[in-house]
Protein backbone atom coordinates (compact mmCIF):
# COMPACT_ATOMS: atom_id res chain seq x y z
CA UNK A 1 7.26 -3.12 18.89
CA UNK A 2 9.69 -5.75 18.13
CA UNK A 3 6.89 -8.30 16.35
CA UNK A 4 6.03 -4.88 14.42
CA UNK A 5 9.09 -4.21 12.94
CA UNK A 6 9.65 -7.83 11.77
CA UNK A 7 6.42 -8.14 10.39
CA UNK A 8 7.32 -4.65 8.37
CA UNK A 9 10.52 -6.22 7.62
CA UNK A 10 8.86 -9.31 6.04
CA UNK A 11 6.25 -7.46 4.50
CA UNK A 12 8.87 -4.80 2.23
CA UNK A 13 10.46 -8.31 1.71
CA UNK A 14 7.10 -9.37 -0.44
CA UNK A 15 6.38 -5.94 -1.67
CA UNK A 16 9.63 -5.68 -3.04
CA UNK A 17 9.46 -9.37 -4.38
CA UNK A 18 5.83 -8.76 -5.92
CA UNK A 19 6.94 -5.76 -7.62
CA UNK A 20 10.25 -5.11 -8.23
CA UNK A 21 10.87 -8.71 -9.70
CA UNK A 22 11.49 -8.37 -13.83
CA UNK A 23 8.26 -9.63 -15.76
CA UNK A 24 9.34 -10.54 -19.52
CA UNK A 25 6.00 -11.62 -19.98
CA UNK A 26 4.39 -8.14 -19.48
CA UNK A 27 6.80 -6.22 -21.50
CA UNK A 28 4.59 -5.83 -24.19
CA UNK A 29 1.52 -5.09 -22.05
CA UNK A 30 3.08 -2.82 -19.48
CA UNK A 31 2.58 1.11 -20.34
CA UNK A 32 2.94 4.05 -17.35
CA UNK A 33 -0.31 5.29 -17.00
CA UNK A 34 -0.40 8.63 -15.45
CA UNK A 35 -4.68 9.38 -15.21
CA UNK A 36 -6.68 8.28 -12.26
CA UNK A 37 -8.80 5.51 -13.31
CA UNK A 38 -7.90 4.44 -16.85
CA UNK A 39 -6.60 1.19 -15.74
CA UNK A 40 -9.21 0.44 -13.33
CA UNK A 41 -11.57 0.74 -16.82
CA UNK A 42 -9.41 -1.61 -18.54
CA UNK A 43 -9.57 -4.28 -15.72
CA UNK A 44 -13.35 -4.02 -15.56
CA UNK A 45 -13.74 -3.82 -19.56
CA UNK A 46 -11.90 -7.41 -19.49
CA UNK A 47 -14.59 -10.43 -20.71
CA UNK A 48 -12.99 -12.12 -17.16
CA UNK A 49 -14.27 -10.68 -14.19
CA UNK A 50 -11.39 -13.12 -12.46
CA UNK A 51 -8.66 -11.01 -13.86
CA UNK A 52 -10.57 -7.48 -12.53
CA UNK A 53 -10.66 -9.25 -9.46
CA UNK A 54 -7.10 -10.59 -9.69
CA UNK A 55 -5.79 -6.91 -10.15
CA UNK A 56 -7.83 -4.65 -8.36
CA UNK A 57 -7.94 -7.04 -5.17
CA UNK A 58 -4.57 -7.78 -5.53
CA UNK A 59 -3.22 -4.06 -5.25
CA UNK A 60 -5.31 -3.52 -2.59
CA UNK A 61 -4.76 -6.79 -0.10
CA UNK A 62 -1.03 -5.51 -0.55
CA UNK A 63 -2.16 -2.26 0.88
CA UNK A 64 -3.36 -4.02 3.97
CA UNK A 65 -0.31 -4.51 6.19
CA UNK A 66 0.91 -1.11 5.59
CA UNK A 67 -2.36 -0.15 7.21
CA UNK A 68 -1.72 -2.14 10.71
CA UNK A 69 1.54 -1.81 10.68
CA UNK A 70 2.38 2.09 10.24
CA UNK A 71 0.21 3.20 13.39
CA UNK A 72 2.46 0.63 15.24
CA UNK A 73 5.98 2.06 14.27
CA UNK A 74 5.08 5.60 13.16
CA UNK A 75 3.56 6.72 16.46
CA UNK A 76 3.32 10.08 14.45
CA UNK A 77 1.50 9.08 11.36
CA UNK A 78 -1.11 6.91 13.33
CA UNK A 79 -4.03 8.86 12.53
CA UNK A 80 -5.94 8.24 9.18
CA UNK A 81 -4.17 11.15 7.45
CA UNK A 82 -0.57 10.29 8.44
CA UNK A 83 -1.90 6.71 6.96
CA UNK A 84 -2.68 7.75 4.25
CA UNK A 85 0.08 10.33 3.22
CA UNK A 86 3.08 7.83 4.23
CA UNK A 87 1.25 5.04 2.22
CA UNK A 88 0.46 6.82 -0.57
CA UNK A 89 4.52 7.90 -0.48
CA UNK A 90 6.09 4.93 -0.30
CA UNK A 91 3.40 3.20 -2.79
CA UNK A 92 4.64 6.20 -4.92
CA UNK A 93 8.37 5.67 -4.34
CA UNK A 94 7.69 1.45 -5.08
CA UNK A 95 5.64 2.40 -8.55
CA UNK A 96 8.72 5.02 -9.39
CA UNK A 97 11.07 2.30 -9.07
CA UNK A 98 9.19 -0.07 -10.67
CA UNK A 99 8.24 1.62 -13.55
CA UNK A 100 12.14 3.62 -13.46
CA UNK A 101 14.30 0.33 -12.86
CA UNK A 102 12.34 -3.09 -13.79
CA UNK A 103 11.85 -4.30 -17.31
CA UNK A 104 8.57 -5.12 -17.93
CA UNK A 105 6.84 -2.75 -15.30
CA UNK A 106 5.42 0.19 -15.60
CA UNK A 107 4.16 3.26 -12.60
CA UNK A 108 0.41 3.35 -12.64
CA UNK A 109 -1.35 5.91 -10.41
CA UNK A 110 -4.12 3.53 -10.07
CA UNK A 111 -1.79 1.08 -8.17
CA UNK A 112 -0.66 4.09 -5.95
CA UNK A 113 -4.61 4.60 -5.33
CA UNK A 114 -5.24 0.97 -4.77
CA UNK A 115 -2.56 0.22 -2.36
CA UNK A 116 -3.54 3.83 -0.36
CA UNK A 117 -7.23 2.59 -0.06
CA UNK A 118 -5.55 -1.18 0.85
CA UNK A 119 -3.80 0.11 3.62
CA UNK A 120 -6.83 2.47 4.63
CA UNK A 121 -8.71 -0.49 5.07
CA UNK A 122 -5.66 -1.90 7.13
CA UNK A 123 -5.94 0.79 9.53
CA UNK A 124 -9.71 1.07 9.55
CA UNK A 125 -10.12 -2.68 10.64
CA UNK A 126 -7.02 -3.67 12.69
CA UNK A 127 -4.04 -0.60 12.46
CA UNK A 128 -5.85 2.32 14.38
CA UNK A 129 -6.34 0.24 17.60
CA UNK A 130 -3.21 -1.28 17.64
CA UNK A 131 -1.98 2.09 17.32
CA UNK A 132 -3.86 3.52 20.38
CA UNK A 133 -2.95 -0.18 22.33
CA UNK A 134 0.85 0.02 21.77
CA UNK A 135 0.90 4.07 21.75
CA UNK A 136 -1.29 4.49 24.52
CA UNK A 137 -1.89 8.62 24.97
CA UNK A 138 -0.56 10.34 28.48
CA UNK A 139 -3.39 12.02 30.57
CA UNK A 140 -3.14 15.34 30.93
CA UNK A 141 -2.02 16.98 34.34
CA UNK A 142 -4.88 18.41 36.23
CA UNK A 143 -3.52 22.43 36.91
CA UNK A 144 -3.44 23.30 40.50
């Protein structure tokens, strides 16, 4: 439980790093987008498919650790539900802040849907058994 919480530790360390940082360089191309999907279109419209890539596998390898992680601490939100409504609220709160408090970002639902299905992905492959390992559920009493 220990290792858990210092990997969650490290990890909001690089989430906030990787998106609460300032970007001057983006300032002019950073805009709040509000409707699912329009910046997923402008990612695949781009002539390089590296920079689709670059985005859309970006958000959602940063959704990852969320997945194996939460199961681990939130004994309560280990199921695929409570993963996905705590990620999608804290990926909410991040883009808020981002797009609220840090020149040259912007809040972009499609990074809220991308880090969700990241950390989905998280708890499909790694976070729901770790979850059942370090949760382990009580047998029920036999009645006499």
């Amino acid at each position: 439980m220990l290792c858990a919480f210092a990997v969650m530790v490290a990890f909001a360390v690089v989430l906030a790093r990787l998106t609460l940082d300032p970007s001057p360089a983006s300032v002019s191309i950073a805009h709040t987008n509000l409707h699912p999907g329009r910046s997923l279109k402008i990612y695949l419209d781009q002539p390089a498919l590296r920079d689709a890539v670059k985005q859309i596998g970006g958000n959602i390898v940063l959704g990852i650790p969320f997945g194996i992680i939460v199961p681990v601490l939130v004994p309560r939100a280990r199921g695929f539900f409570g993963v996905l409504l705590l990620t999608a609220f804290v990926m909410l709160m991040v883009e808020t802040a981002q797009g609220l408090l840090v020149e040259g970002r912007a809040f972009d639902v499609d990074d809220v849907i991308l880090n969700t299905s990241g950390a989905l992905i998280g708890w499909v492959l790694l976070g729901r058994r770790l979850g059942r390992a370090v949760h382990a559920r009580k047998p029920k009493k036999a009645k006499a």
